[in-house]
C-alpha atoms as a PDB file:
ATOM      1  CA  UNK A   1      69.497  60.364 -20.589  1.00  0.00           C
ATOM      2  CA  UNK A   2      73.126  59.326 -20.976  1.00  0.00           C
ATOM      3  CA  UNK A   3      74.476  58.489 -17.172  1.00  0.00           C
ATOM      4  CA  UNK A   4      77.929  60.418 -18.153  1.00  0.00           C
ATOM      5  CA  UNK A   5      78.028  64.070 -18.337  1.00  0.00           C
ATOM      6  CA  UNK A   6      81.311  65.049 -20.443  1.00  0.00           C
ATOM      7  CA  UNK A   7      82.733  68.406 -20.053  1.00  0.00           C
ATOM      8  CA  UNK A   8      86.707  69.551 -21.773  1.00  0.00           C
ATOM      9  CA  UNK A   9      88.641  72.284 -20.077  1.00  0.00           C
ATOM     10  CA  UNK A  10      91.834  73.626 -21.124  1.00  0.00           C
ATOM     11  CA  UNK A  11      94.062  70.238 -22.253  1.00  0.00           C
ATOM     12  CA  UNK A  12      91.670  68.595 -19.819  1.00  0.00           C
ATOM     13  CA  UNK A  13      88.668  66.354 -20.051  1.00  0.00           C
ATOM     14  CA  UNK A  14      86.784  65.520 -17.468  1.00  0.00           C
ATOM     15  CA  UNK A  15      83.647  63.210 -16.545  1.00  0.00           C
ATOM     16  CA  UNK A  16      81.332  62.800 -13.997  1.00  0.00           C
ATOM     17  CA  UNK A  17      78.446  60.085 -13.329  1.00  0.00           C
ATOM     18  CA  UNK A  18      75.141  61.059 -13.113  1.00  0.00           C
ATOM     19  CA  UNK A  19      72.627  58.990 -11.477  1.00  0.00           C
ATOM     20  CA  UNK A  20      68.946  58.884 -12.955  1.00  0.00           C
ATOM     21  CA  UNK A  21      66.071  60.256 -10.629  1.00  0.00           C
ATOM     22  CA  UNK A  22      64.581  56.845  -9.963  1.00  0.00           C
ATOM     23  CA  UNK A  23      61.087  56.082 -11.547  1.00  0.00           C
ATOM     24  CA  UNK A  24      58.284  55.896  -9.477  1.00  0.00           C
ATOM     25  CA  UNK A  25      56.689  52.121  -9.652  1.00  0.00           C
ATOM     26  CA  UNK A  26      53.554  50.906  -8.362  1.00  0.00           C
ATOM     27  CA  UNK A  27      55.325  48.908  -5.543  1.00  0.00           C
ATOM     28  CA  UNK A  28      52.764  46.029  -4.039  1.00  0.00           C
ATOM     29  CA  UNK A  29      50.700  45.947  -7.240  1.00  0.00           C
ATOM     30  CA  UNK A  30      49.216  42.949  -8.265  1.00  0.00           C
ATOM     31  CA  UNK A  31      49.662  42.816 -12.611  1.00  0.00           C
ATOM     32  CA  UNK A  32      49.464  40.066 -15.054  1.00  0.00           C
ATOM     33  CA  UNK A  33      51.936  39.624 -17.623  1.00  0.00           C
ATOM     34  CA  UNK A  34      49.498  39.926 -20.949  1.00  0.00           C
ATOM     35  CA  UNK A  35      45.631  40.074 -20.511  1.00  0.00           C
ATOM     36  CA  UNK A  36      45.496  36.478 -19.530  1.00  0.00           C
ATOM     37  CA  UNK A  37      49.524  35.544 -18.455  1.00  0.00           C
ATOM     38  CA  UNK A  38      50.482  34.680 -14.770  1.00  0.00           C
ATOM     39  CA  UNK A  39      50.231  37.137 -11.974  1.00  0.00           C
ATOM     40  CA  UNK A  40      52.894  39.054 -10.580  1.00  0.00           C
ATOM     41  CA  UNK A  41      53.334  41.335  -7.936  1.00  0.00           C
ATOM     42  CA  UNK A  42      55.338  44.339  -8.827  1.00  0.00           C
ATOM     43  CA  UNK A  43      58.378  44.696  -6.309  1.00  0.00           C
ATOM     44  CA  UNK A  44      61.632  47.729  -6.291  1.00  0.00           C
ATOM     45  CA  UNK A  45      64.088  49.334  -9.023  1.00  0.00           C
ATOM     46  CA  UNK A  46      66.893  47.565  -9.396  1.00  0.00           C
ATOM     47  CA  UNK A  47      68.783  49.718 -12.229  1.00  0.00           C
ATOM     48  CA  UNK A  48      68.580  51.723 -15.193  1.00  0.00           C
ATOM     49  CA  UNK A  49      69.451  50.186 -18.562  1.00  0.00           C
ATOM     50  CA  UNK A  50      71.572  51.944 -20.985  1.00  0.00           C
ATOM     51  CA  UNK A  51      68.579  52.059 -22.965  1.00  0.00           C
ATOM     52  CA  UNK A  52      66.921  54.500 -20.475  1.00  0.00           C
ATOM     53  CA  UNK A  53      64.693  51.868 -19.259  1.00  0.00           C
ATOM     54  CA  UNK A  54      64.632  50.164 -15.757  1.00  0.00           C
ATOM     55  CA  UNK A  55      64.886  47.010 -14.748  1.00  0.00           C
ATOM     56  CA  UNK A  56      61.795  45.943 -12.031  1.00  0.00           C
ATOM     57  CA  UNK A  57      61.740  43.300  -9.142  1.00  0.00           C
ATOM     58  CA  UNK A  58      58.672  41.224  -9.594  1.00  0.00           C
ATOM     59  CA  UNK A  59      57.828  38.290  -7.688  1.00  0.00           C
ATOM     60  CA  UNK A  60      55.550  35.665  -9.401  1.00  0.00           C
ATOM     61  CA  UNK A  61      52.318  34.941  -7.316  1.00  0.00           C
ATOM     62  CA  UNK A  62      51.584  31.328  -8.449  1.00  0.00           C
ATOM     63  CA  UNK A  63      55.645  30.294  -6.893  1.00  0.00           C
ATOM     64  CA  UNK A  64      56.857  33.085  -5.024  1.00  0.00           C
ATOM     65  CA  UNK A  65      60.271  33.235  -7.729  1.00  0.00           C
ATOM     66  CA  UNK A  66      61.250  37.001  -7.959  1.00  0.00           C
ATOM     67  CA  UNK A  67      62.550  37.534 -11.014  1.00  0.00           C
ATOM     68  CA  UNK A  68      63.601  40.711 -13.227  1.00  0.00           C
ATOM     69  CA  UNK A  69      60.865  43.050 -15.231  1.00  0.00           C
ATOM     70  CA  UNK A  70      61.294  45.664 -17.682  1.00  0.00           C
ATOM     71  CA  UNK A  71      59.897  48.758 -16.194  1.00  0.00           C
ATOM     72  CA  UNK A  72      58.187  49.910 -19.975  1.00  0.00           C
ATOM     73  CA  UNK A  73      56.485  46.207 -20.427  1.00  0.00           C
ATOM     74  CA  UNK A  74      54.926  46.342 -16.606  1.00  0.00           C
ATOM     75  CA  UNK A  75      53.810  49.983 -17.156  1.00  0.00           C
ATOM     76  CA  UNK A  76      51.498  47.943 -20.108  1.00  0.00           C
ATOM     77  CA  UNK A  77      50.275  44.755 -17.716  1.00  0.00           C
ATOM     78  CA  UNK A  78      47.234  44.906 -16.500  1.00  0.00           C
ATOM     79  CA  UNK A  79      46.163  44.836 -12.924  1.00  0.00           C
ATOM     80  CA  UNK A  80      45.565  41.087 -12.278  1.00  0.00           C
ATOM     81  CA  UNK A  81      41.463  41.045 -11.911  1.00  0.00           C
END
């Protein structure tokens, strides 16, 4: 989904931004990053990429460092056992 719809009246162009429906994320989920990686907790949406993807808070469990996720990678974690 581009985030710029593009429309051309008569000697006119005009744009508007769009903004994404949000994705829904399994906020307060504990996941691991791989089968056997460090645990994470899985936090809020930050923002859409351009690639269509989102970009996750996560906050590692082992030092409490939030950090940024890809929202297609977590949705292939595992929840942490």
């Amino acid at each position: 989904m581009e985030p710029w719809t593009v429309w051309k009246g008569e000697n006119m162009c005009y744009s508007m931004q769009t903004t994404p429906a949000l994705p829904t994320v399994p906020s307060g989920t504990i996941k691991s990053f791989g089968e056997f990686g460090p645990k994470y907790q899985v936090g809020q949406v930050l923002r859409p990429l351009e690639d269509g993807d989102w970009i996750i808070e996560v906050t590692l469990i082992e030092t409490g460092e939030k950090t940024e996720y890809r929202l297609t990678r977590l949705q292939n974690d595992p929840e942490a056992s």
